[in-house]
C-alpha atoms as a PDB file:
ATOM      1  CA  UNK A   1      18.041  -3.058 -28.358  1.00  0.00           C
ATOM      2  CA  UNK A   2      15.236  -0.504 -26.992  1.00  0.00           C
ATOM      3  CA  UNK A   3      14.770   0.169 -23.502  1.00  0.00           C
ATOM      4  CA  UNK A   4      11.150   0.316 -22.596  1.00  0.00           C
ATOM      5  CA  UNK A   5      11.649   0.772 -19.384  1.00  0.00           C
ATOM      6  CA  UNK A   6      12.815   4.556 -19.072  1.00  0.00           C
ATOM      7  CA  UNK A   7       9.254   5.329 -20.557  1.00  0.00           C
ATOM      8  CA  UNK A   8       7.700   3.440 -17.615  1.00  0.00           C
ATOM      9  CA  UNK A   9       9.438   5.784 -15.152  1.00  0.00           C
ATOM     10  CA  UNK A  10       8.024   8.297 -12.889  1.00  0.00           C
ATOM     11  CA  UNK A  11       9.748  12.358 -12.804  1.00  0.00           C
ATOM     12  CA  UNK A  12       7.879  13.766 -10.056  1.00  0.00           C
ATOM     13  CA  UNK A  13       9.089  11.660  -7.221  1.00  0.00           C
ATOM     14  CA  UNK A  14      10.394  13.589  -4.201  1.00  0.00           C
ATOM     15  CA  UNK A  15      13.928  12.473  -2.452  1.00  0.00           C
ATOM     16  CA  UNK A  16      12.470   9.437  -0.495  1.00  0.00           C
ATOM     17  CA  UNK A  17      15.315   8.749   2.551  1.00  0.00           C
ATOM     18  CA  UNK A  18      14.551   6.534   5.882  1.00  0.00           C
ATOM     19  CA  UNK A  19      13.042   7.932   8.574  1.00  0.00           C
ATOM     20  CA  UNK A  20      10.228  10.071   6.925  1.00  0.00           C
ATOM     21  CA  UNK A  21       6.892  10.090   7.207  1.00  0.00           C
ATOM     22  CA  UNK A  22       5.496   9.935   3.636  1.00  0.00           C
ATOM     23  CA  UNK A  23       1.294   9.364   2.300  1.00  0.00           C
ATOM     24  CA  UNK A  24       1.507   6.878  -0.506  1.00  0.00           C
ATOM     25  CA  UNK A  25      -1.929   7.399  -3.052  1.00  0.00           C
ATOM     26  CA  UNK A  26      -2.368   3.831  -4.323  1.00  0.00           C
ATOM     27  CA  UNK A  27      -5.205   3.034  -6.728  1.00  0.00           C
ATOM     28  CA  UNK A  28      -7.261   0.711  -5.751  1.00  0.00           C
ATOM     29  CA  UNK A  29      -9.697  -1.510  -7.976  1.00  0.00           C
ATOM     30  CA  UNK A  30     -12.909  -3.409  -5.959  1.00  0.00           C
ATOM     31  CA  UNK A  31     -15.830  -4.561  -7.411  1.00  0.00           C
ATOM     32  CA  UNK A  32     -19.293  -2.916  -6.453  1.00  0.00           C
ATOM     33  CA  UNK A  33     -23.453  -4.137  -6.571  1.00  0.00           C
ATOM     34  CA  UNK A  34     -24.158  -7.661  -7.809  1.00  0.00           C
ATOM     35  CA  UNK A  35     -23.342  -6.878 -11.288  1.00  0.00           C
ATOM     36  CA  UNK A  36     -19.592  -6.825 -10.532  1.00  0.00           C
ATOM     37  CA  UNK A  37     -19.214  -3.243 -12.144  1.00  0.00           C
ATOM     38  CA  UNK A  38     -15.184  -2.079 -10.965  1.00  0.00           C
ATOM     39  CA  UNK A  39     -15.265   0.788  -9.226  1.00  0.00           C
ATOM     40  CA  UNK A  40     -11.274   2.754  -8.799  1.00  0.00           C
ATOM     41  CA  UNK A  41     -11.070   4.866  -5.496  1.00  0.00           C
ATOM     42  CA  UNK A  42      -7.900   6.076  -4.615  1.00  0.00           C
ATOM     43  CA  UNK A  43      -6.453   4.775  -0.645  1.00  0.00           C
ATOM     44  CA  UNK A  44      -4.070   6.677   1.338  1.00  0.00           C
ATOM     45  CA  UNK A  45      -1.266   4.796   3.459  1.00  0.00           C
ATOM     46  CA  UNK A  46       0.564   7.213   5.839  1.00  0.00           C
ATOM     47  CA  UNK A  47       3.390   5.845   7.952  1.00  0.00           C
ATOM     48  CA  UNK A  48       7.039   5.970   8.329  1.00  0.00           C
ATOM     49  CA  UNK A  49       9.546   4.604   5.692  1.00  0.00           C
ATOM     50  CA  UNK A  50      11.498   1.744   7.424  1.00  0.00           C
ATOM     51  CA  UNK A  51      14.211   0.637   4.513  1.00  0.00           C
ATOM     52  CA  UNK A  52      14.629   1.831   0.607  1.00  0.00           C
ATOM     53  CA  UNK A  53      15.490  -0.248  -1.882  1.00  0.00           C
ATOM     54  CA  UNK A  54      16.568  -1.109  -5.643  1.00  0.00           C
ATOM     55  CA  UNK A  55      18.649   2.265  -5.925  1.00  0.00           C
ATOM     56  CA  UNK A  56      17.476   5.416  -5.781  1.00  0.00           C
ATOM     57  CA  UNK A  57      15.499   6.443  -8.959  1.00  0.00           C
ATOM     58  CA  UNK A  58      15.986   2.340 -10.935  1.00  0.00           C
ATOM     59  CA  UNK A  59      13.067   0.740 -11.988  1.00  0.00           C
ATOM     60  CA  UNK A  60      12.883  -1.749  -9.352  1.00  0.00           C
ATOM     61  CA  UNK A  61      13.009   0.781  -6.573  1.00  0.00           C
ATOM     62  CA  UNK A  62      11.133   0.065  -3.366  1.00  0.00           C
ATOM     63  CA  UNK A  63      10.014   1.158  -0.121  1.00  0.00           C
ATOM     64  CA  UNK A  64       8.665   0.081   3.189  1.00  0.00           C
ATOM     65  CA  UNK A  65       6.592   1.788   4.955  1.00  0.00           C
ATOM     66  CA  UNK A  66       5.293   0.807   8.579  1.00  0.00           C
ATOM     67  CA  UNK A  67       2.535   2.360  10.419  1.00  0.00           C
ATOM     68  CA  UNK A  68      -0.140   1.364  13.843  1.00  0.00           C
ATOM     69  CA  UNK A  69      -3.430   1.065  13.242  1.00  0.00           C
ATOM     70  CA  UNK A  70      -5.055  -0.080  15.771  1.00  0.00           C
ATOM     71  CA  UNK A  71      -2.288  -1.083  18.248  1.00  0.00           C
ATOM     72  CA  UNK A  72      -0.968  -3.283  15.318  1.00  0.00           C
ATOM     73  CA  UNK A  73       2.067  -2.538  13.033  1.00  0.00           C
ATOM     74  CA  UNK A  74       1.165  -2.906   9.370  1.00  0.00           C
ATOM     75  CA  UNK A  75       3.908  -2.771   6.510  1.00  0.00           C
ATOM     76  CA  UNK A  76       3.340  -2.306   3.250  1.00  0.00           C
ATOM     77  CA  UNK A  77       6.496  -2.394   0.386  1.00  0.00           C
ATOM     78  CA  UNK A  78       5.448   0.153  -2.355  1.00  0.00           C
ATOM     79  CA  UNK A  79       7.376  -0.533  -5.859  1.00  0.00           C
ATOM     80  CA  UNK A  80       8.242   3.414  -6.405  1.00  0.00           C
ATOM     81  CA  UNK A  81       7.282   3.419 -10.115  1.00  0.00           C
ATOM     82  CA  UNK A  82       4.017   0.986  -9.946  1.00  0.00           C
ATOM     83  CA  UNK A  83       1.206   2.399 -12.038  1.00  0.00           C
ATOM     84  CA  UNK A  84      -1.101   2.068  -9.269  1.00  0.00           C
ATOM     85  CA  UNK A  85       1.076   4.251  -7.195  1.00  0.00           C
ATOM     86  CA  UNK A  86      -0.078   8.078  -7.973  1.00  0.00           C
ATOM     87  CA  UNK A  87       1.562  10.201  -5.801  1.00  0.00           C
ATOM     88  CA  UNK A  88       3.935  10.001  -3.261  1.00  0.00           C
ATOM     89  CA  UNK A  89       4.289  13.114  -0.604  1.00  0.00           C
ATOM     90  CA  UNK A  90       6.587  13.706   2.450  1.00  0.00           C
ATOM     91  CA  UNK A  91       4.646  14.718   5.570  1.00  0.00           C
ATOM     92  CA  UNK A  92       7.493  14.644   7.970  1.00  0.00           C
ATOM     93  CA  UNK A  93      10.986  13.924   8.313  1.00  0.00           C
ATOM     94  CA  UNK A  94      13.289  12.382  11.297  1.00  0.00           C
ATOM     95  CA  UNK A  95      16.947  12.800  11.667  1.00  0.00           C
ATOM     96  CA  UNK A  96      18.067   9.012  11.656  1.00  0.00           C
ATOM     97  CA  UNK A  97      21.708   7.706  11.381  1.00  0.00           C
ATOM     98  CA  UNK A  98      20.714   4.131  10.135  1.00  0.00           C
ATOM     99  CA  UNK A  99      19.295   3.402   6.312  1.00  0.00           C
ATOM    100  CA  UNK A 100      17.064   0.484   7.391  1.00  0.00           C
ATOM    101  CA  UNK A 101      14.847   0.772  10.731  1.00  0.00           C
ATOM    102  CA  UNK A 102      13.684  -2.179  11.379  1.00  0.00           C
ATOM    103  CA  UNK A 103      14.254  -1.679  15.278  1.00  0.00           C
ATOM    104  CA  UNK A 104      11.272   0.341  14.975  1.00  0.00           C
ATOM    105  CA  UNK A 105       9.340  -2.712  14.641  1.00  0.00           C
ATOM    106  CA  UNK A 106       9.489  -4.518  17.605  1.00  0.00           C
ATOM    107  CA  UNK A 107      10.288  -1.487  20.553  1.00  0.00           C
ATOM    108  CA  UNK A 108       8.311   1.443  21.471  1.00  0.00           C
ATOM    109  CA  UNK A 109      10.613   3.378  20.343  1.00  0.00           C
ATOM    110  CA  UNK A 110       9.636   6.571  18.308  1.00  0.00           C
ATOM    111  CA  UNK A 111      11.806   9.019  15.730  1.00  0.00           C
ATOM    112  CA  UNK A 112      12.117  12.557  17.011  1.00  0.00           C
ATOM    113  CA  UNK A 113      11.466  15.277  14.027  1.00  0.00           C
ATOM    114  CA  UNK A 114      14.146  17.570  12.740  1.00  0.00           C
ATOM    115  CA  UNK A 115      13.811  21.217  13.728  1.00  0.00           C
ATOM    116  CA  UNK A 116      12.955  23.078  10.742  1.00  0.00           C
END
């Protein structure tokens, strides 16, 4: 029996932890003009991972990430090693002392950064 799926996996991904403020590039597909002709642009989501999950580097591997636009809270759960996803970069990072932050979502409350 083959596995397929360690061909499917992605090598550049950077140490993705809780509490850091990462810009996912997801491919996106619309349609443009009457014709229908499908147009790819590339979207960039930028907000603050809330939980990780599906192990750290398996196939299934997941995160939330939660930003405001607009004075609303929007969450979106990025499968790691999606081919839409094509890069993943860390902008920021917090010192937190919980792996999932979903208090984040319904106080005011904000992460403080990490001295570099």
């Amino acid at each position: 029996m083959t596995d397929t799926k360690v061909e499917e996996t992605k090598k550049e991904i950077p140490d993705l932890r809780a509490g850091q403020t990462v810009r996912v590039h997801q491919k996106i597909k619309e349609l443009v003009g009457e014709e229908g002709k499908e147009k790819e642009r590339i979207q960039i989501f930028e907000g603050v991972i809330i939980a990780k999950s599906g192990g750290d580097r398996g196939i299934n591997a997941t995160i939330t990430v939660r930003k405001i636009s607009n004075d609303i809270g929007v969450e979106k759960i990025f499968p790691i090693h999606a081919p839409a996803i094509t890069k993943i970069e860390v902008v920021k990072e917090a010192k937190v002392r919980r792996a999932k932050l979903f208090f984040l979502r319904d106080s005011k409350k904000k992460l403080k950064e990490m001295s570099a």
